[in-house]
C-alpha atoms as a PDB file:
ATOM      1  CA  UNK A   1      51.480 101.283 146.254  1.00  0.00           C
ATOM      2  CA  UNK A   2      53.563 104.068 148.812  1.00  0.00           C
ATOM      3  CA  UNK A   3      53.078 101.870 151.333  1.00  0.00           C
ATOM      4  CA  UNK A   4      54.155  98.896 149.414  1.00  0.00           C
ATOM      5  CA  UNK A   5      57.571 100.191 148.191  1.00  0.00           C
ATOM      6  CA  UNK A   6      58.387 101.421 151.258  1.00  0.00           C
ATOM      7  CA  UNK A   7      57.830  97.886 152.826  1.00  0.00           C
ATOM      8  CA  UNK A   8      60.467  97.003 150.218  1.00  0.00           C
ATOM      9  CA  UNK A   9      62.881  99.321 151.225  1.00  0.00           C
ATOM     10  CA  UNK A  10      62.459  98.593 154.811  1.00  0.00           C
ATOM     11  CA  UNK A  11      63.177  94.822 154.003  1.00  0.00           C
ATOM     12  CA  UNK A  12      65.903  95.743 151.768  1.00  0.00           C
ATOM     13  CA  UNK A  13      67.716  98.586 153.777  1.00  0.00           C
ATOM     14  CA  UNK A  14      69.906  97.929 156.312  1.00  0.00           C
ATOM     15  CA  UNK A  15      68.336  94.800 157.354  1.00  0.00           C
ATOM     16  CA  UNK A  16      71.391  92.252 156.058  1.00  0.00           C
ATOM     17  CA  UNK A  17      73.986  91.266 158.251  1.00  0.00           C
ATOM     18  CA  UNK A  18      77.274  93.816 157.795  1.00  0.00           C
ATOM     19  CA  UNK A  19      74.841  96.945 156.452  1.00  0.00           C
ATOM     20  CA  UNK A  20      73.333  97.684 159.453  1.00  0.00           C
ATOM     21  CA  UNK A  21      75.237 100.920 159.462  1.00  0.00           C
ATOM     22  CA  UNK A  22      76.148 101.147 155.524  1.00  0.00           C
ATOM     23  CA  UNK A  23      74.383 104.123 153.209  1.00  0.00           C
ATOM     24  CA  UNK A  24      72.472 103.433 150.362  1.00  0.00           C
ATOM     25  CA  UNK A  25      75.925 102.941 147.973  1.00  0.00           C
ATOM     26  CA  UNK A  26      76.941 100.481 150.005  1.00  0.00           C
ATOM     27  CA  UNK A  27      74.116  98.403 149.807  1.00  0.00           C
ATOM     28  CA  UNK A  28      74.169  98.954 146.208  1.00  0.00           C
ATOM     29  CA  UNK A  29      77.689  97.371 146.375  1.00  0.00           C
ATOM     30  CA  UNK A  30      77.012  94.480 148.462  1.00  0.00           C
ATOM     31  CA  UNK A  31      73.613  93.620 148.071  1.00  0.00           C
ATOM     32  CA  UNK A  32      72.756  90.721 145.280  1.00  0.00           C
ATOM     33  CA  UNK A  33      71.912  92.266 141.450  1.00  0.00           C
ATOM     34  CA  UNK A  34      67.922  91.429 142.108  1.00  0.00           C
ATOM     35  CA  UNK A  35      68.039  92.918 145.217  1.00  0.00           C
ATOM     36  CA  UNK A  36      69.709  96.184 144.630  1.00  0.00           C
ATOM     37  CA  UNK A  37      68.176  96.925 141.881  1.00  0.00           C
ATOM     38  CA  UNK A  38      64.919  96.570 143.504  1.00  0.00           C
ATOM     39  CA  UNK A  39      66.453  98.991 146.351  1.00  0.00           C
ATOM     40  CA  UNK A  40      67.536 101.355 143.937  1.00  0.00           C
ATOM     41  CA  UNK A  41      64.041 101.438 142.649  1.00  0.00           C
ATOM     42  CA  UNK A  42      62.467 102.234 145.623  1.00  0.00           C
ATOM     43  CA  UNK A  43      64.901 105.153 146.033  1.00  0.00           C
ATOM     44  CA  UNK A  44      63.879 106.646 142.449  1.00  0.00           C
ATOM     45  CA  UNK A  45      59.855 105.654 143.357  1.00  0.00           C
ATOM     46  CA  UNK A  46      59.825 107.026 146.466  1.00  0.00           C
ATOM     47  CA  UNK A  47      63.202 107.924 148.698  1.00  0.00           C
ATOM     48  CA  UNK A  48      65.190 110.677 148.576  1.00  0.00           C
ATOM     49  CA  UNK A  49      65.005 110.525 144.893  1.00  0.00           C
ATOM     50  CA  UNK A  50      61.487 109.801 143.821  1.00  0.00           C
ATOM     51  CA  UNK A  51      61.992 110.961 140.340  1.00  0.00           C
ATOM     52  CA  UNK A  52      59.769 108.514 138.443  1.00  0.00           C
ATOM     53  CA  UNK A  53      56.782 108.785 140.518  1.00  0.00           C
ATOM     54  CA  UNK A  54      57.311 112.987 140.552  1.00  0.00           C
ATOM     55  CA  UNK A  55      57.965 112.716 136.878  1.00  0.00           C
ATOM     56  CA  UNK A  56      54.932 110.656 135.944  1.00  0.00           C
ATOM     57  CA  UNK A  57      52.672 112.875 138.561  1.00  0.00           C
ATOM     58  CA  UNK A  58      54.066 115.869 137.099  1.00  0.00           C
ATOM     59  CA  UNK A  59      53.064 114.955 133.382  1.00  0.00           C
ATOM     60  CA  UNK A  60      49.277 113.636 134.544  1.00  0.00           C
ATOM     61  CA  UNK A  61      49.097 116.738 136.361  1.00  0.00           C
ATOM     62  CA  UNK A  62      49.905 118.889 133.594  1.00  0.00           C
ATOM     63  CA  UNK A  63      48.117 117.475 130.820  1.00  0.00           C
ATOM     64  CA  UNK A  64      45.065 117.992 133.347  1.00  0.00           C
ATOM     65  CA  UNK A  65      46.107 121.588 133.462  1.00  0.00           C
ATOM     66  CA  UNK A  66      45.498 121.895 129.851  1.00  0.00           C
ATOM     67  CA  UNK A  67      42.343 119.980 129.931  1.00  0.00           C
ATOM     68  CA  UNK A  68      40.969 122.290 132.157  1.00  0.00           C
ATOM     69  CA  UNK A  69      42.443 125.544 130.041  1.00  0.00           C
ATOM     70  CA  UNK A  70      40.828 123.813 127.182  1.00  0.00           C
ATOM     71  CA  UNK A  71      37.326 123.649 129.082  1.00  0.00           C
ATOM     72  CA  UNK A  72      37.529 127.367 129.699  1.00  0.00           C
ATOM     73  CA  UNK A  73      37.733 128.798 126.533  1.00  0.00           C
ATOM     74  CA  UNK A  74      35.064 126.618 125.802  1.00  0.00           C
ATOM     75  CA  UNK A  75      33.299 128.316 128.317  1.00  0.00           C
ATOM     76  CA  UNK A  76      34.451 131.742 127.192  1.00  0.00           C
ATOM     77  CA  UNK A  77      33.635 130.781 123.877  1.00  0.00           C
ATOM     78  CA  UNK A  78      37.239 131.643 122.594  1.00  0.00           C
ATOM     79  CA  UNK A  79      37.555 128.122 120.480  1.00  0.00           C
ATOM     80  CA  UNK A  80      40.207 129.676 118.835  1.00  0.00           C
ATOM     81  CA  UNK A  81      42.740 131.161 121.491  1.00  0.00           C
ATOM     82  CA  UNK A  82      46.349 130.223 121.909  1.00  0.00           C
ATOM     83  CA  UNK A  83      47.472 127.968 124.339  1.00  0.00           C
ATOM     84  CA  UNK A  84      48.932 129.457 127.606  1.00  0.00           C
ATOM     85  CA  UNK A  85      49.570 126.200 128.992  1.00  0.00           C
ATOM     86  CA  UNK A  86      52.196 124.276 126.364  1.00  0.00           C
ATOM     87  CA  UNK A  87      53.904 121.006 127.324  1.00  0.00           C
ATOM     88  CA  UNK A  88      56.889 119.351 125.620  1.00  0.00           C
ATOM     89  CA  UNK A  89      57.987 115.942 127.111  1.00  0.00           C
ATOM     90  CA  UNK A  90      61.135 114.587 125.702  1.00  0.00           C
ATOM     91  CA  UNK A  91      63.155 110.835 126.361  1.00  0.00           C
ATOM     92  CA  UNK A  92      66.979 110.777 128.104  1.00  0.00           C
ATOM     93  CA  UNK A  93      67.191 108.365 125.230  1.00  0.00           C
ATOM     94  CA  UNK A  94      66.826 110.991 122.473  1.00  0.00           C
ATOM     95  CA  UNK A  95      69.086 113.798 124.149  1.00  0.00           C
ATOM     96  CA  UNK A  96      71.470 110.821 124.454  1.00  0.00           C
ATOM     97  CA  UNK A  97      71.226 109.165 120.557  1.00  0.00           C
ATOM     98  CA  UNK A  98      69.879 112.099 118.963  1.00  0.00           C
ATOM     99  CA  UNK A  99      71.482 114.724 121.011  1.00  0.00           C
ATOM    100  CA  UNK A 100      71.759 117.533 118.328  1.00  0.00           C
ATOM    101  CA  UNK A 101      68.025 116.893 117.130  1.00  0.00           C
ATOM    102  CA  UNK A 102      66.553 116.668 120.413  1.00  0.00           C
ATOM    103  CA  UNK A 103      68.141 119.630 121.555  1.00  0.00           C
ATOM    104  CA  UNK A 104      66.838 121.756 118.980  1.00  0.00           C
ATOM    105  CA  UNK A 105      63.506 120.527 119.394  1.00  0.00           C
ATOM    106  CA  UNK A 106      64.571 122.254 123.575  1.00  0.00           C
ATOM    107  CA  UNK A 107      65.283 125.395 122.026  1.00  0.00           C
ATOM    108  CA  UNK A 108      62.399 125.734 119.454  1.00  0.00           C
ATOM    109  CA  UNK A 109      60.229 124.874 122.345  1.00  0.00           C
ATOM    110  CA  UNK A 110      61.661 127.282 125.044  1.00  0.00           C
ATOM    111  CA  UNK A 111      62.720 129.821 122.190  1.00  0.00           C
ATOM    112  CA  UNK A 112      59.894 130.098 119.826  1.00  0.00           C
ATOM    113  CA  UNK A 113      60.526 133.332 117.970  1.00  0.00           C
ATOM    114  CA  UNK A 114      64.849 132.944 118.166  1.00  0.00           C
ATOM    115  CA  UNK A 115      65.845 132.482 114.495  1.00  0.00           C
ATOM    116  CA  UNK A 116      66.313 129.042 113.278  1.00  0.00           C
ATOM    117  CA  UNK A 117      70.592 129.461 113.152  1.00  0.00           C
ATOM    118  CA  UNK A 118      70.487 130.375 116.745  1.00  0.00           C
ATOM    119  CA  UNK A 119      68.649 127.681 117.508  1.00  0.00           C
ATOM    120  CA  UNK A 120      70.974 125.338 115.129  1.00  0.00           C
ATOM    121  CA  UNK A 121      73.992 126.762 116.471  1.00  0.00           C
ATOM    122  CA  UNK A 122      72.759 126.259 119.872  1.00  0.00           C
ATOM    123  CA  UNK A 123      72.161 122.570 119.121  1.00  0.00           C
ATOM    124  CA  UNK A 124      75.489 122.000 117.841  1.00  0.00           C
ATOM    125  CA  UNK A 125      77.475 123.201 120.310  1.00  0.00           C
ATOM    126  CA  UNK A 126      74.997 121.309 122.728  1.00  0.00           C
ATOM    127  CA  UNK A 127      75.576 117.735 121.213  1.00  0.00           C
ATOM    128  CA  UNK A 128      79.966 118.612 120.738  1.00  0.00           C
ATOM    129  CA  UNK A 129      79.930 119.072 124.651  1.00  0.00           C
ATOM    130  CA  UNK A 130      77.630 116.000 125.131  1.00  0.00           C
ATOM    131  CA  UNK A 131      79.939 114.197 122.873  1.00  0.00           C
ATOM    132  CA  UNK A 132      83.141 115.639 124.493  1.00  0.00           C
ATOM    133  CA  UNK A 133      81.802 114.578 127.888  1.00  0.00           C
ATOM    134  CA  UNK A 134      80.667 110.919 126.976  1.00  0.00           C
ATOM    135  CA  UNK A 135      84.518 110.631 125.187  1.00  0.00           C
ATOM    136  CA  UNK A 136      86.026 112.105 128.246  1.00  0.00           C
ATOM    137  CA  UNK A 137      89.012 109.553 129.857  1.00  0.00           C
ATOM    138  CA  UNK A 138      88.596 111.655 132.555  1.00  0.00           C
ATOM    139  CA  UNK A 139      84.985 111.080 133.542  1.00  0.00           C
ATOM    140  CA  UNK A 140      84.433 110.592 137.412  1.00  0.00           C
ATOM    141  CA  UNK A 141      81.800 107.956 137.635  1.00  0.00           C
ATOM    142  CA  UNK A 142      83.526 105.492 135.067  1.00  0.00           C
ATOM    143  CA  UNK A 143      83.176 102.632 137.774  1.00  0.00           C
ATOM    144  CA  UNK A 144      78.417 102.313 137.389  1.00  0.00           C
ATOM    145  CA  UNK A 145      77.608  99.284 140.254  1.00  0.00           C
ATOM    146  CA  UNK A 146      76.126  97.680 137.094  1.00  0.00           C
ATOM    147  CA  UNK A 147      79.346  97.278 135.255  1.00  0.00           C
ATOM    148  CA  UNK A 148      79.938  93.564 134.757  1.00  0.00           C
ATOM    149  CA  UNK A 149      76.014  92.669 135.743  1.00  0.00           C
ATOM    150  CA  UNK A 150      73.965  91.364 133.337  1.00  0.00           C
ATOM    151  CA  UNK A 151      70.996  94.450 132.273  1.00  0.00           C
ATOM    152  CA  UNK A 152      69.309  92.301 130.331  1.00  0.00           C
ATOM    153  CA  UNK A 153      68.514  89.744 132.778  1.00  0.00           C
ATOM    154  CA  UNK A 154      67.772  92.722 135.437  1.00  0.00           C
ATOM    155  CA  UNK A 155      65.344  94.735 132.908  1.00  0.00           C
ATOM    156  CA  UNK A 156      63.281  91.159 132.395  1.00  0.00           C
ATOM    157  CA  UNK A 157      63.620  90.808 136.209  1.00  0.00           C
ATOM    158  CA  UNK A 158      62.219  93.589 137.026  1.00  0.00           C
ATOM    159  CA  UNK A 159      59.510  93.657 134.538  1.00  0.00           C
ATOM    160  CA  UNK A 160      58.436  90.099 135.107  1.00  0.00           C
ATOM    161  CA  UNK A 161      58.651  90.884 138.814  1.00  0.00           C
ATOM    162  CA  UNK A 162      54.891  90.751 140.143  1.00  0.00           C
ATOM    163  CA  UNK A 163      54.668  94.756 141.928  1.00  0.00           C
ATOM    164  CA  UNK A 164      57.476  96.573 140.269  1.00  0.00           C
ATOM    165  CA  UNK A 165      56.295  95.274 137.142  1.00  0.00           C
ATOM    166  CA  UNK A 166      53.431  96.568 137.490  1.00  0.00           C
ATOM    167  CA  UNK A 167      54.368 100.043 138.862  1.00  0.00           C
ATOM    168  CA  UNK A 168      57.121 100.733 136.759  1.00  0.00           C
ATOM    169  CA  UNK A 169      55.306  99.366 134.019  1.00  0.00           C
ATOM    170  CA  UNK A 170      52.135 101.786 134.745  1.00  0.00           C
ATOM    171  CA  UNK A 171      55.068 105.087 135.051  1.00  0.00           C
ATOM    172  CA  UNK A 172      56.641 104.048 131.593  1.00  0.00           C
ATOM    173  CA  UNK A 173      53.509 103.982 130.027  1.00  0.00           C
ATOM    174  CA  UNK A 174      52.191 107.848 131.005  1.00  0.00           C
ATOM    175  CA  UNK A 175      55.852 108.382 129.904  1.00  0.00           C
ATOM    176  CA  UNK A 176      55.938 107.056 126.819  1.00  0.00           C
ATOM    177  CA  UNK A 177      52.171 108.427 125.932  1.00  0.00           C
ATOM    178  CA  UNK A 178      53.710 111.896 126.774  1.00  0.00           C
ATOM    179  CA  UNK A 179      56.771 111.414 124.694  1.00  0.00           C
ATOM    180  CA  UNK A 180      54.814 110.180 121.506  1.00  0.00           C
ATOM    181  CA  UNK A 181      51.995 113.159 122.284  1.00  0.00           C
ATOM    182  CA  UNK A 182      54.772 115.582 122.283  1.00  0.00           C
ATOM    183  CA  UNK A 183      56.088 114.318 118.909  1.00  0.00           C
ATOM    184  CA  UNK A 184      52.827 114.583 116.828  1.00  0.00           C
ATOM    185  CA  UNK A 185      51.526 117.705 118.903  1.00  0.00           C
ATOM    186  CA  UNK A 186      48.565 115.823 120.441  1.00  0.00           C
ATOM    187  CA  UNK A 187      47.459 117.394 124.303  1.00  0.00           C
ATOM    188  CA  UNK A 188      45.711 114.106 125.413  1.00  0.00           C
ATOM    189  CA  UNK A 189      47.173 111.740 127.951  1.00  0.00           C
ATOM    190  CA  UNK A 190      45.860 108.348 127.117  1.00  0.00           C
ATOM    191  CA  UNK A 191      44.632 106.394 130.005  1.00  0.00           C
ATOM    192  CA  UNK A 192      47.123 103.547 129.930  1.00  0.00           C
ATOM    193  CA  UNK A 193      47.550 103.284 133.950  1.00  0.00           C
ATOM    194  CA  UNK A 194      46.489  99.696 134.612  1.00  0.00           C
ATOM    195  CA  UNK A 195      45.156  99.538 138.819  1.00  0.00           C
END
């Protein structure tokens, strides 16, 4: 699948008459909606970016990581010790529509033993700024390249669309697993990856 979305890429990036020259905005700008946004998932997959593919590597890898901690004091017959390893996974979605909440789950995560009114205080004064920011007038990237397109119609397109479908469908699954795991305290990463 690398190989495949850097084919994309390579068919997609400065390969149009007039962007022979142009950066990766530009093409965002110029390019038609299906087209960039299949660009701009190549550059979160694998360019410069690669987020989701880190992101989705990262929590596979670290689930593993406690799988194998978990074998070990198995081994050492110490059923009973504390984790070392501890994961939490939380959505952009919740720090965005749940700011407050999801940021004190952050903080009783990272800060265990810090008394619960730290930790509220801490919250509050997280979601006022987050609040303060997404009110701002004065925000710098007002103008997305998505403003006016249709994200409806580009989230079925995309979905539908026969690889990135599949591939971004496969990353929002481990994602999603991780997410709810986190939530109820469960360690295992289901095997939802489809080949």
């Amino acid at each position: 699948d690398f190989n495949s979305i850097l084919d994309v890429c390579h068919s997609l990036f400065r390969s149009h008459p007039g962007l022979e020259k142009s950066g990766f905005y530009q093409h965002l700008l110029k390019l038609d909606p299906e087209e960039g946004i299949q660009l701009a998932a190549t550059h979160m997959m694998r360019g410069r970016g690669g987020d989701l593919t880190r992101m989705a590597n990262n929590i596979i890898k670290l689930r593993q990581l406690q799988e194998v901690e978990e074998q070990v004091n198995v081994a050492e017959h110490q059923l009973k010790a504390p984790k070392r390893i501890q994961v939490l996974t939380l959505a952009t979605d919740d720090f965005t529509y749940k700011p407050k909440e999801t940021a004190y789950r952050f903080f009783d995560f990272a800060l265990g033993g810090t008394s619960r009114e730290s930790k509220e205080k801490m919250a509050i004064k997280y979601e006022e700024r987050f609040n303060k920011t997404l009110n701002s007038t004065h925000r710098v990237n007002t103008m997305h390249i998505t403003k006016g397109s249709d994200k409806a119609y580009l989230e079925d397109y995309m979905r539908s669309h026969e690889f990135f479908g599949r591939v971004l469908g496969n990353v929002e699954k481990v994602v999603e697993s991780a997410v709810e795991q986190s939530k109820d305290g469960n360690d295992k990463l289901e095997s939802t990856v489809e080949q």
